[in-house]
N, C-alpha and C. Protein backbone atom coordinates (compact mmCIF):
# COMPACT_ATOMS: atom_id res chain seq x y z
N UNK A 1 -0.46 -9.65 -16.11
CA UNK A 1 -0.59 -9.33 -14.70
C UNK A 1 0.37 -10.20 -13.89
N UNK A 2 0.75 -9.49 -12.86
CA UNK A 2 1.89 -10.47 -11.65
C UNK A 2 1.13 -10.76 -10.57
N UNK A 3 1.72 -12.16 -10.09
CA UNK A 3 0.93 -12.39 -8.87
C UNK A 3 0.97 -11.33 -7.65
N UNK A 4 0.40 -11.09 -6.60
CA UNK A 4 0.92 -10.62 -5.29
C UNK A 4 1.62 -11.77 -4.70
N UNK A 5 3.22 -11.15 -4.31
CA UNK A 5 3.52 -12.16 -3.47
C UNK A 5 3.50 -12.35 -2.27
N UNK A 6 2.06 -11.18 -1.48
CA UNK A 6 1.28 -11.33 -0.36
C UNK A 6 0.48 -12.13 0.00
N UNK A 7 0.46 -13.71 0.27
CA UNK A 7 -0.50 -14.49 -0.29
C UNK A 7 -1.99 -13.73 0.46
N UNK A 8 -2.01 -13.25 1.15
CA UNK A 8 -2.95 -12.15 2.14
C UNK A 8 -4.28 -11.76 1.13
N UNK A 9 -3.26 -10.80 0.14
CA UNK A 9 -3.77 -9.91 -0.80
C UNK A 9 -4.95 -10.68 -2.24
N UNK A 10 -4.31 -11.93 -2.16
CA UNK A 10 -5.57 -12.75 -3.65
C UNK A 10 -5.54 -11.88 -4.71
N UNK A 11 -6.33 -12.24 -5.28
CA UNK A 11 -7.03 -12.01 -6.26
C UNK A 11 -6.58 -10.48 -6.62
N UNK A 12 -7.13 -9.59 -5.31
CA UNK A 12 -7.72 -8.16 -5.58
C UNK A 12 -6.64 -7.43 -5.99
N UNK A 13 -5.47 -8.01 -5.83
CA UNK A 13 -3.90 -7.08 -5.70
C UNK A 13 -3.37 -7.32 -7.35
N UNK A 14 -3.89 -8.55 -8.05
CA UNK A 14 -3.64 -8.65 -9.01
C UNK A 14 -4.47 -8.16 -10.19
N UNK A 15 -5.59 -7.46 -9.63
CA UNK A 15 -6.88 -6.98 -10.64
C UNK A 15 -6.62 -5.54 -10.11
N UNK A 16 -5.42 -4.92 -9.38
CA UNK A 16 -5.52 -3.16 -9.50
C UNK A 16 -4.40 -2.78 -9.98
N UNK A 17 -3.16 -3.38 -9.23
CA UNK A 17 -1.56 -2.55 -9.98
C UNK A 17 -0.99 -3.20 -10.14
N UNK A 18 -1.10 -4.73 -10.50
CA UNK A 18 0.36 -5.24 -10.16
C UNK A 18 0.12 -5.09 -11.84
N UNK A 19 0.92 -4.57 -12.82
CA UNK A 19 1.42 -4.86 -14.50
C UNK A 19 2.85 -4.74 -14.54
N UNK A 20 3.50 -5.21 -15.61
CA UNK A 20 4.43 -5.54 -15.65
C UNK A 20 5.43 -3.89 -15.30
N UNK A 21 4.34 -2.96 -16.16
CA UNK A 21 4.78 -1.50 -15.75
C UNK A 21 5.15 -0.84 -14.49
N UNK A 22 4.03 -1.40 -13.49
CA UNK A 22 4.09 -1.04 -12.46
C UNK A 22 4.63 -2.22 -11.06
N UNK A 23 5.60 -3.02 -11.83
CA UNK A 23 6.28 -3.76 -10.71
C UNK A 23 7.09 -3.55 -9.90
N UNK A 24 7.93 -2.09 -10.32
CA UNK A 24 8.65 -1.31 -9.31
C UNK A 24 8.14 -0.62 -8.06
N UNK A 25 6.92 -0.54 -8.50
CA UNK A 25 6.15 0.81 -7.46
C UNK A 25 5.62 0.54 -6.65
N UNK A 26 5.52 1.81 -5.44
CA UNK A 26 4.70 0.90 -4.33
C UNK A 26 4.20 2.42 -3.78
N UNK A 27 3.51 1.94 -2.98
CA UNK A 27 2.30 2.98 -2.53
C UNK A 27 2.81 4.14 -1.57
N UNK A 28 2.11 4.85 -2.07
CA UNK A 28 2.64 6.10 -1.06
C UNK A 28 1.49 6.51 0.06
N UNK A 29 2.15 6.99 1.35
CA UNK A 29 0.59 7.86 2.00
C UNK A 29 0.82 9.68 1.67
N UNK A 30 -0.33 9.38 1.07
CA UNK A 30 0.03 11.56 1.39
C UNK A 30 -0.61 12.12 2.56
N UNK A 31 0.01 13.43 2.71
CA UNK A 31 -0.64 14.38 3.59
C UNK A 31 -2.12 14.81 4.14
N UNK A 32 -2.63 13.83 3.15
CA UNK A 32 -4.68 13.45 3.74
C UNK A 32 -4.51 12.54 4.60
N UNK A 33 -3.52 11.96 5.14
CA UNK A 33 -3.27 10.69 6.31
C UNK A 33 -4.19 11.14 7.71
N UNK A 34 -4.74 10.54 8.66
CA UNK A 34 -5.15 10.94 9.48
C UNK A 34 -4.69 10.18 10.43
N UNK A 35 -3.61 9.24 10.59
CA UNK A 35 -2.85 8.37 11.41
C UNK A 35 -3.39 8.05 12.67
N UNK A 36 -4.80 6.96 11.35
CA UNK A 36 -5.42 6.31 12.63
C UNK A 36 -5.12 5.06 12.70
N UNK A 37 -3.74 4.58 11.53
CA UNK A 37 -3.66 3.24 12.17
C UNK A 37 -3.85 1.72 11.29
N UNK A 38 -5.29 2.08 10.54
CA UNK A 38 -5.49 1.43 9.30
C UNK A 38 -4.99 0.62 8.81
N UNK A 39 -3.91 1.51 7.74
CA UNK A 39 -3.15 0.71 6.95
C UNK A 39 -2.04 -0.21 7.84
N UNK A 40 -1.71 0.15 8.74
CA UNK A 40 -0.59 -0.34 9.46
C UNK A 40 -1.36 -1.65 9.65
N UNK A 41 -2.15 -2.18 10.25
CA UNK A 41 -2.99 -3.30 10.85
C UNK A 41 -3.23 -4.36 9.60
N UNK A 42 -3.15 -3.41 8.15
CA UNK A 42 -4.09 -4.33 7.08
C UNK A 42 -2.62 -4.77 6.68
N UNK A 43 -1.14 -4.29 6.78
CA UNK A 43 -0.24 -4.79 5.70
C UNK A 43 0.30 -6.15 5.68
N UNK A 44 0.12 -7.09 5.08
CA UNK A 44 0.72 -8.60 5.37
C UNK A 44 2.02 -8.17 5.48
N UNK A 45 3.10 -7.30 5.19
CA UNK A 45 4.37 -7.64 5.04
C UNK A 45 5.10 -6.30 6.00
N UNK A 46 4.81 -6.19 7.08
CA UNK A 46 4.69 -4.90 7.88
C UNK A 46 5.61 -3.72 7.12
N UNK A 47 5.52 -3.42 6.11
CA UNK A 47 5.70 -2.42 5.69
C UNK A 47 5.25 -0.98 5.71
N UNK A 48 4.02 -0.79 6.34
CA UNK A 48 4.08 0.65 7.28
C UNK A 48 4.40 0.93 8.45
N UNK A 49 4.83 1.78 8.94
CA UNK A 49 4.81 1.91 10.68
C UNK A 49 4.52 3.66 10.61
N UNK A 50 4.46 3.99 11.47
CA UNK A 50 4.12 5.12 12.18
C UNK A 50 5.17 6.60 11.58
N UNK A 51 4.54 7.78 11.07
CA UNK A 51 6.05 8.71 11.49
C UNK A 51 6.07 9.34 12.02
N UNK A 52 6.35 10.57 11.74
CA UNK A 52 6.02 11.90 12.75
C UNK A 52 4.66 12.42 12.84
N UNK A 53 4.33 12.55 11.55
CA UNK A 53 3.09 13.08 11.07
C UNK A 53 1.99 12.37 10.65
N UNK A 54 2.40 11.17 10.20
CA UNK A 54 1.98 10.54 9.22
C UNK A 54 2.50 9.26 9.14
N UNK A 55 1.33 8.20 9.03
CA UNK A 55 2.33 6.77 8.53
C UNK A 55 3.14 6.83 7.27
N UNK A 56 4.17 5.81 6.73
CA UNK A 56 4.74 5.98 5.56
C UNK A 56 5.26 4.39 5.67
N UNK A 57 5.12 4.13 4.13
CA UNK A 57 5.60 3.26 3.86
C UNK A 57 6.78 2.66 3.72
N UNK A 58 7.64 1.35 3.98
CA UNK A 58 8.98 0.97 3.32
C UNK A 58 8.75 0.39 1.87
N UNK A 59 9.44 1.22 1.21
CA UNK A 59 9.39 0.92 -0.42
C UNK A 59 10.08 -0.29 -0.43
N UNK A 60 11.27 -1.04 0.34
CA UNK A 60 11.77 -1.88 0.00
C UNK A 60 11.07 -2.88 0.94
N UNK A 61 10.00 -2.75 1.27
CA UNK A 61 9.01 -3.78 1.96
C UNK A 61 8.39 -4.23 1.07
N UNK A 62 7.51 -3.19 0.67
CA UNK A 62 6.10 -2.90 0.25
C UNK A 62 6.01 -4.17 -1.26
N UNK A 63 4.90 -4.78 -0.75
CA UNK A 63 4.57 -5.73 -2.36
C UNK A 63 3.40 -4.98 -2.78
N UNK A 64 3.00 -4.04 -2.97
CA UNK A 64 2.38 -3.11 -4.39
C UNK A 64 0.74 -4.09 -4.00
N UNK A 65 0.74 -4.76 -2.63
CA UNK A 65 -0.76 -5.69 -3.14
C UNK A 65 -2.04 -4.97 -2.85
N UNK A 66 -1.54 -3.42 -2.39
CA UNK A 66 -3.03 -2.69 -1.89
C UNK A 66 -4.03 -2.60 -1.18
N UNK A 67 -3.69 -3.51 -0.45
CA UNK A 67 -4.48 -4.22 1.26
C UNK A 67 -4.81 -2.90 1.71
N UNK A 68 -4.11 -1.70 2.18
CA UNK A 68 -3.63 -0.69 2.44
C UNK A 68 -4.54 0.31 2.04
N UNK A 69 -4.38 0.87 1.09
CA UNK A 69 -4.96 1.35 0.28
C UNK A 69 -6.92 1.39 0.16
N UNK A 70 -7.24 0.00 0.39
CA UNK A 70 -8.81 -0.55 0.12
C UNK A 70 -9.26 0.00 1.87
N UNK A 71 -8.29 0.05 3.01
CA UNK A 71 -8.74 -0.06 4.33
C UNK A 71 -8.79 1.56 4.62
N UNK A 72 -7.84 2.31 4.05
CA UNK A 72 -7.32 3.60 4.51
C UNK A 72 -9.42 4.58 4.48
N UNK A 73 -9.60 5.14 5.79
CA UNK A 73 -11.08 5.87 5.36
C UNK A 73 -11.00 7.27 4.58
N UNK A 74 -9.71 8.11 4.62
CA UNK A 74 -9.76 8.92 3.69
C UNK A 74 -8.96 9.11 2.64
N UNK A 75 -8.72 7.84 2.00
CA UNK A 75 -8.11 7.60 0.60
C UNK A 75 -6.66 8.24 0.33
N UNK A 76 -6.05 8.42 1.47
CA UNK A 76 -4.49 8.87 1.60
C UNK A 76 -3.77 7.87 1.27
N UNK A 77 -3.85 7.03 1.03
CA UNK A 77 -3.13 5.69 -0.03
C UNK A 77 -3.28 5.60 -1.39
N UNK A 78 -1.76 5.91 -2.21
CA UNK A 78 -2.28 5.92 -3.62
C UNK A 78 -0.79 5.17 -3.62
N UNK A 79 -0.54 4.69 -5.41
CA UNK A 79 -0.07 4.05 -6.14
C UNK A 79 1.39 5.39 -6.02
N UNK A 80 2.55 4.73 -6.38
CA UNK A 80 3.52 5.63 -6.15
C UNK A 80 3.40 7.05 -7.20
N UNK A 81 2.87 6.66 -8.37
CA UNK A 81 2.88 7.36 -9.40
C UNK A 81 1.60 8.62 -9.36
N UNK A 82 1.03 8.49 -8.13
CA UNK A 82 -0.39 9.30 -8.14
C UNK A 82 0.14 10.53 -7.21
N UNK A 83 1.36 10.27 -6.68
CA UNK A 83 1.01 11.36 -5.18
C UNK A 83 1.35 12.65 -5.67
């Protein structure tokens, strides 16, 4: 397992995705988004902001620590590999 280098994130970021497999990847929002805001508020490394439709993430932000993801209320935050 890799650390998060969110110090934000603890523990929890290192007990869901961070493996050596998945150190490239970072979270996606899909089209269940209801852009209320959520994830944007929870990210230590402001890697979401707002889009047209929908928040979306910066992949070259994003540390994979899932803050995001745990806050979102209708589970429109997944792992890059899920969407």
């Amino acid at each position: 397992m890799l650390d998060c280098p969110a110090a934000s994130c603890g523990d929890r970021a290192s007990k869901r995705f961070h493996t050596e497999e998945l150190s490239e990847m970072t979270y996606v929002i899909t089209d269940e988004c209801i852009a209320c805001g959520s994830c944007e508020d929870e990210c230590p490394v402001e890697a979401i902001s707002e889009g047209d439709e929908k928040y979306v993430i910066d992949a070259n932000l994003c540390t994979n620590c899932g803050a995001c993801a745990d806050v979102c209320p209708v589970e429109a935050i997944t792992p890059g590999d899920e969407e």
